[in-house]
C-alpha atoms as a PDB file:
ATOM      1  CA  UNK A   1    -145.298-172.067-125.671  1.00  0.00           C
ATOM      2  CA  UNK A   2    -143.279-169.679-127.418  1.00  0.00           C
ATOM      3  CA  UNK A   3    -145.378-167.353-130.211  1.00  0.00           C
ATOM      4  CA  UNK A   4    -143.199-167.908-133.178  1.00  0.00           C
ATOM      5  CA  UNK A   5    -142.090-165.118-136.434  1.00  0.00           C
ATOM      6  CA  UNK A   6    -145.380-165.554-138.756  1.00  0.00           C
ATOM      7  CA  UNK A   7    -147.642-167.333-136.396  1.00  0.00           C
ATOM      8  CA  UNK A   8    -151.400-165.999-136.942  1.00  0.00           C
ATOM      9  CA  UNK A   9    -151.976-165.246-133.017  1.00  0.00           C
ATOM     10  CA  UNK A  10    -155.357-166.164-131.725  1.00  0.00           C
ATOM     11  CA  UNK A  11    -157.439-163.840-129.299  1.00  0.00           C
ATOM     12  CA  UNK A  12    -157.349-166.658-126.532  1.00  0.00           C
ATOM     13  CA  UNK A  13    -153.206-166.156-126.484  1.00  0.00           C
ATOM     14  CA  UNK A  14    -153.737-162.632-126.785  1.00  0.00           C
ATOM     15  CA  UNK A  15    -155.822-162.299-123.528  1.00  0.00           C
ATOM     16  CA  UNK A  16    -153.238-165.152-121.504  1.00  0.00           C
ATOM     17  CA  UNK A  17    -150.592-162.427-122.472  1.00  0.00           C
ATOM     18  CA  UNK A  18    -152.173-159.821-120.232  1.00  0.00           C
ATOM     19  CA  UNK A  19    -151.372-160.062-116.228  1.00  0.00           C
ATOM     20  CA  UNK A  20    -154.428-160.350-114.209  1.00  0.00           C
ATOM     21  CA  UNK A  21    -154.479-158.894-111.249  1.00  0.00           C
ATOM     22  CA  UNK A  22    -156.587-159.353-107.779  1.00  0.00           C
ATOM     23  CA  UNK A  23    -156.652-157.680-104.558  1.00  0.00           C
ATOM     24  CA  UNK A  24    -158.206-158.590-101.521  1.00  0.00           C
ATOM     25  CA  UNK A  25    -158.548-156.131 -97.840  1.00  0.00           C
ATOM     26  CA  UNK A  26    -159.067-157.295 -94.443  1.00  0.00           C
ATOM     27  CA  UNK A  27    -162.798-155.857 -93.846  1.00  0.00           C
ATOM     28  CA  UNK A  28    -161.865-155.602 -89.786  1.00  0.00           C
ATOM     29  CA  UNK A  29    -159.900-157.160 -87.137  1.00  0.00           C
ATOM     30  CA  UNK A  30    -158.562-160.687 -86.635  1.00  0.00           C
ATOM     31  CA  UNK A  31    -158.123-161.394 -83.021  1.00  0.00           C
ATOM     32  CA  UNK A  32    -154.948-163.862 -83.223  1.00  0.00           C
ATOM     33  CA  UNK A  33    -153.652-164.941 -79.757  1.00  0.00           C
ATOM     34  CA  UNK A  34    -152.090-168.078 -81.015  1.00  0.00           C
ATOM     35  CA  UNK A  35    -148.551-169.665 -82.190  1.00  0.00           C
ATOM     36  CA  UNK A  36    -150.180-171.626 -84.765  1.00  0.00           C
ATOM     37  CA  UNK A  37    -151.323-169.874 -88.328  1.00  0.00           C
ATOM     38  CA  UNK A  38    -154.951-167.811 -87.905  1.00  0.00           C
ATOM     39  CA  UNK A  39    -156.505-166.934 -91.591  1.00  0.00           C
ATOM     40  CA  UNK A  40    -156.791-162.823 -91.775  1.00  0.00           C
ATOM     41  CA  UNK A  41    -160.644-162.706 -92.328  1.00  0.00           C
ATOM     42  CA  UNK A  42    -161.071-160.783 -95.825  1.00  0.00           C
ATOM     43  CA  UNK A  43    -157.566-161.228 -97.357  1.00  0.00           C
ATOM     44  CA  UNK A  44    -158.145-164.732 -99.319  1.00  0.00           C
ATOM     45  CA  UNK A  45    -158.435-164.788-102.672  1.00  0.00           C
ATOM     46  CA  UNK A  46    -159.559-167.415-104.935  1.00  0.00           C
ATOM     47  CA  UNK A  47    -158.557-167.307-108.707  1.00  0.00           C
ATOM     48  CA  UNK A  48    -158.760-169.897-111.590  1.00  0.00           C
ATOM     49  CA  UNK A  49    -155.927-170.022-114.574  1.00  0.00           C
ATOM     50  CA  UNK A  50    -156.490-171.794-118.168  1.00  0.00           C
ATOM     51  CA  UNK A  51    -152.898-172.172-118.099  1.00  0.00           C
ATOM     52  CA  UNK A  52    -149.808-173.288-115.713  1.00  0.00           C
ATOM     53  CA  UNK A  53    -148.788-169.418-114.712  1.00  0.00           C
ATOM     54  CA  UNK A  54    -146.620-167.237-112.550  1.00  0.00           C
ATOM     55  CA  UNK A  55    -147.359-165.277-109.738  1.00  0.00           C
ATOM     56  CA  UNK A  56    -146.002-162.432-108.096  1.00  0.00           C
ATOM     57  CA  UNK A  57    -147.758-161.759-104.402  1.00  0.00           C
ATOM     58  CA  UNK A  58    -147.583-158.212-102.563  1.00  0.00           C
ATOM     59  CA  UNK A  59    -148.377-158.407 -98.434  1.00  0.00           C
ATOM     60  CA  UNK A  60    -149.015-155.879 -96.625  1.00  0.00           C
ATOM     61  CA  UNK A  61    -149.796-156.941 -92.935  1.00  0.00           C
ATOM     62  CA  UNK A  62    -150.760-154.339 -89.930  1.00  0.00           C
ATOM     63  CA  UNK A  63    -150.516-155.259 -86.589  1.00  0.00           C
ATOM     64  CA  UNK A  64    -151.865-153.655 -83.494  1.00  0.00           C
ATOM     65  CA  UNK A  65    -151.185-155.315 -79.904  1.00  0.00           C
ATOM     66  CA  UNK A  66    -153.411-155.325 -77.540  1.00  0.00           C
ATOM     67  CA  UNK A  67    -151.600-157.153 -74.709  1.00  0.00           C
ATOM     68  CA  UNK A  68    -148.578-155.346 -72.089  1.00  0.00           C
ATOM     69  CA  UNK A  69    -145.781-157.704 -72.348  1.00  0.00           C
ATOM     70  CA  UNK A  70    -143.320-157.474 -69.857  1.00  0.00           C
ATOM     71  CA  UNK A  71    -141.077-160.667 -70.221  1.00  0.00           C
ATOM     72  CA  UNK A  72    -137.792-160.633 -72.226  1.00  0.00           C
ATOM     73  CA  UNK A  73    -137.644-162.000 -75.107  1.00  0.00           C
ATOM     74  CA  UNK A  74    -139.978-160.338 -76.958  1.00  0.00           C
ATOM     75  CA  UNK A  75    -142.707-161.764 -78.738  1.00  0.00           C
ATOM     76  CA  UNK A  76    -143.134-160.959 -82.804  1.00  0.00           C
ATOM     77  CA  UNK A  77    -145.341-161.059 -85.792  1.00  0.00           C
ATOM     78  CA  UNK A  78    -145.254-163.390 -88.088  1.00  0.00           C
ATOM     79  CA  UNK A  79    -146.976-163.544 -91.458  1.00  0.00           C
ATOM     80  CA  UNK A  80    -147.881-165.559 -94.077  1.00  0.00           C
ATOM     81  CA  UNK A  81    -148.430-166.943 -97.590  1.00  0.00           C
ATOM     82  CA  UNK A  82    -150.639-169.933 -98.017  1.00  0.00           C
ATOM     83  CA  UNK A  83    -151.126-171.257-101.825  1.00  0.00           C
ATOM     84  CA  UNK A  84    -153.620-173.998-101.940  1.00  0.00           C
ATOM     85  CA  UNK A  85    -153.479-174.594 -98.240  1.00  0.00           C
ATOM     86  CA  UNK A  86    -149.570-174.816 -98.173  1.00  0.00           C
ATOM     87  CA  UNK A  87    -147.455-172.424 -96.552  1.00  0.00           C
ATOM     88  CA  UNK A  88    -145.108-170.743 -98.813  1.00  0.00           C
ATOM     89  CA  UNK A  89    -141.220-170.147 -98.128  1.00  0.00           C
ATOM     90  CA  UNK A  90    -140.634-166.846 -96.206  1.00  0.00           C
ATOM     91  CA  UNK A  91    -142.061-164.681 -93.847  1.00  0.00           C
ATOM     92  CA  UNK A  92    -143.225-160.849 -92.706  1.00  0.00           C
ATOM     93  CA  UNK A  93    -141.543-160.086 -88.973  1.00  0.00           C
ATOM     94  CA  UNK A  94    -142.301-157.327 -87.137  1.00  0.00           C
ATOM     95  CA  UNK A  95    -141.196-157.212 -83.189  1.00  0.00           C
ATOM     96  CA  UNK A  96    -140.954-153.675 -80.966  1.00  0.00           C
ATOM     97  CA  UNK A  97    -137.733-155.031 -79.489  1.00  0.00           C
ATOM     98  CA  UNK A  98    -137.201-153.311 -76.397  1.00  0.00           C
ATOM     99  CA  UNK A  99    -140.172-151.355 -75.606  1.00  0.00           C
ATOM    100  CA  UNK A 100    -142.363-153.753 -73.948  1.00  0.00           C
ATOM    101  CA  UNK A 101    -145.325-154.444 -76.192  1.00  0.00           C
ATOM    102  CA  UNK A 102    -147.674-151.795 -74.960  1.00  0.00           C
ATOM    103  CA  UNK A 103    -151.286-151.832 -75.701  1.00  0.00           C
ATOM    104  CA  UNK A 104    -152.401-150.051 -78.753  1.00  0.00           C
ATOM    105  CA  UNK A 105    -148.983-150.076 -80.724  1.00  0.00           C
ATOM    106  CA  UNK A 106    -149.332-150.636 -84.403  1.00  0.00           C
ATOM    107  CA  UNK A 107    -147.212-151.377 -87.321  1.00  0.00           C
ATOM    108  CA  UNK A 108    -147.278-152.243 -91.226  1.00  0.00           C
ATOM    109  CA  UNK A 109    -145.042-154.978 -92.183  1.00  0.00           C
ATOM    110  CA  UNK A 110    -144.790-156.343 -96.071  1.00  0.00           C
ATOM    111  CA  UNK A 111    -143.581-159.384 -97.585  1.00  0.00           C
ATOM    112  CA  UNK A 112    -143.797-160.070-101.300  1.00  0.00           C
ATOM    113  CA  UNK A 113    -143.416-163.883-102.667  1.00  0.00           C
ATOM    114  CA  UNK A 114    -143.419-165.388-106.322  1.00  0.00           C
ATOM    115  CA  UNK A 115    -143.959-168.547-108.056  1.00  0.00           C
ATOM    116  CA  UNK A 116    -145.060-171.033-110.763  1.00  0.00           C
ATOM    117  CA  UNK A 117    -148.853-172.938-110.474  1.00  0.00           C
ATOM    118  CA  UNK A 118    -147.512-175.763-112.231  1.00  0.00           C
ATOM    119  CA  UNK A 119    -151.225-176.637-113.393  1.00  0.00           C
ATOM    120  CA  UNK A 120    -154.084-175.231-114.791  1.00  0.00           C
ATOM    121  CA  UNK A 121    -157.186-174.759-112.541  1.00  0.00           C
ATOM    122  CA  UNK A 122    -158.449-173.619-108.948  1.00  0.00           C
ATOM    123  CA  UNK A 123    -155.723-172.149-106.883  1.00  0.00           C
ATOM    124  CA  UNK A 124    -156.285-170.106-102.931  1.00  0.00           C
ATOM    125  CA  UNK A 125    -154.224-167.332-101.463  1.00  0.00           C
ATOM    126  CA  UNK A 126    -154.147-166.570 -98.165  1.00  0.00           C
ATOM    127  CA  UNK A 127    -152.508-164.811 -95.443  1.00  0.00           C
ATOM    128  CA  UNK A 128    -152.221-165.935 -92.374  1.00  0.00           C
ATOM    129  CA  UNK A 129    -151.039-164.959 -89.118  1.00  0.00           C
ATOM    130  CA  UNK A 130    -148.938-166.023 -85.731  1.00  0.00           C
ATOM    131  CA  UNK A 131    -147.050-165.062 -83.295  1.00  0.00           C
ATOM    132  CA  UNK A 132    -143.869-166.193 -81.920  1.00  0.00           C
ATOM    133  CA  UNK A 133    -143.917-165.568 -78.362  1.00  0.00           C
ATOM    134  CA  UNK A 134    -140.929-166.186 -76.773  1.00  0.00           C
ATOM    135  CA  UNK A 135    -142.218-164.406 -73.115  1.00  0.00           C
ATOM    136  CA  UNK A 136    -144.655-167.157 -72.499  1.00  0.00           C
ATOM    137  CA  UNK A 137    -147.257-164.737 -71.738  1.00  0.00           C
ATOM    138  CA  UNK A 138    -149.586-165.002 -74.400  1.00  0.00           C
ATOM    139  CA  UNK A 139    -149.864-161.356 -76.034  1.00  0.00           C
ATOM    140  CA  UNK A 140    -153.270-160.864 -77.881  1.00  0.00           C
ATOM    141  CA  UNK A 141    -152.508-159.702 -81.693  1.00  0.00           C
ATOM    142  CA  UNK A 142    -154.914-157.728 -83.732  1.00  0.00           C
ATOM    143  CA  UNK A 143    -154.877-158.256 -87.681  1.00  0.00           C
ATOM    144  CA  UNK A 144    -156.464-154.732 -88.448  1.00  0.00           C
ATOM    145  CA  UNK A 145    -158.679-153.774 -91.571  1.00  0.00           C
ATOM    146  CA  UNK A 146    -155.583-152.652 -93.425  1.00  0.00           C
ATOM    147  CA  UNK A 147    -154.038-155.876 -94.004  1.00  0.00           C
ATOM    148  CA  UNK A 148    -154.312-156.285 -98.129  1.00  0.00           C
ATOM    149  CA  UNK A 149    -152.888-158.854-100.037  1.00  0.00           C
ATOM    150  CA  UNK A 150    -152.626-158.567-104.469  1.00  0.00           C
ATOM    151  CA  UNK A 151    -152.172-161.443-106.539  1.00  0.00           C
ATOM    152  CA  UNK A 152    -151.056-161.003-110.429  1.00  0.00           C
ATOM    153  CA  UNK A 153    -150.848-163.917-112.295  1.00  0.00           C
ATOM    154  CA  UNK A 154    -149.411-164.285-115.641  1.00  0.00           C
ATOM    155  CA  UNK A 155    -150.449-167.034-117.563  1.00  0.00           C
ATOM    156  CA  UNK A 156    -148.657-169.088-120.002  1.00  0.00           C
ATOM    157  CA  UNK A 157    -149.276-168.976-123.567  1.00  0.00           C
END
C-alpha cells in the first residue's frame, strides 16, 4: 500500500518502513560428508513479518576439507538457501581445481539471494550444505564456525 500526499501516517506503518535485520553464525563445525543438503548447525534463522515483505539474504560459507582426494574430477562445495524448507534458486561453489583436495585447505565462498514472502507470518532461513563429488571417493567437508548468514526483511506497508 502506497502512503499517499496528506495521509496522517500511523506509528505501525512507520515501524514496517524500517528494514529489520538478523544475523545468525555457525557456533562450530558441521561435519558434511554427503551429496544430499546437511543444515550448518547455528546459521538458521527464524523471523515472523506482519506483512507480505522482501528479503535480501547475504551467505557467507567457509569450507575446510578434511579428506586427500586424488581422483579427477574434482569434488566441490555447494551451498545453500532454504526458505521455509524449500531450496531457493542459486548456489555458492567453491572447488580447488587442480590441487588435489588436501587436508586442512580452507576457503570463504558467498552467495547473496532475494525475494518476496508473499504472506504474512512464520518464515525459516537456512543454509545448507553438499558436496558434489564427482571422484567417487567420498571427501569429508567441514562447515567451520565462520559460516554467517543475514537476513533483512522489508516489510510492506
Amino acid at each position: 500500500m502506497a502512503i499517499l500526499a496528506g495521509q496522517i501516517v500511523t506509528a505501525d506503518q512507520l515501524n514496517h518502513l524500517q528494514p529489520a535485520v538478523y544475523y545468525a553464525q555457525a557456533g562450530s563445525g558441521t561435519s558434511i560428508t554427503t551429496t544430499s543438503f546437511t543444515p550448518i548447525v547455528g546459521c538458521s534463522i527464524t523471523l515472523d513479518t506482519d506483512t507480505a515483505a522482501r528479503f535480501s539474504v547475504q551467505a557467507n560459507f567457509s569450507w575446510d576439507i578434511n579428506v586427500w582426494v586424488t581422483t579427477i574430477p574434482w569434488p566441490y562445495t555447494r551451498g545453500a538457501l532454504f526458505l521455509d524448507g524449500v531450496q531457493q534458486s542459486g548456489e555458492s561453489r567453491w572447488s580447488e581445481g587442480t590441487t588435489g583436495g588436501d587436508t586442512g585447505d580452507y576457503s570463504m565462498a558467498g552467495k547473496a539471494w532475494g525475494g518476496t514472502l508473499s504472506a504474512a507470518g512464520t518464515h525459516t532461513f537456512d543454509l545448507r550444505g553438499a558436496w558434489n563429488d564427482l571422484s567417487g571417493e567420498s571427501p569429508d567437508l567441514i562447515s567451520t564456525g565462520f559460516t554467517a548468514i543475514t537476513v533483512t526483511i522489508y516489510e510492506i506497508v
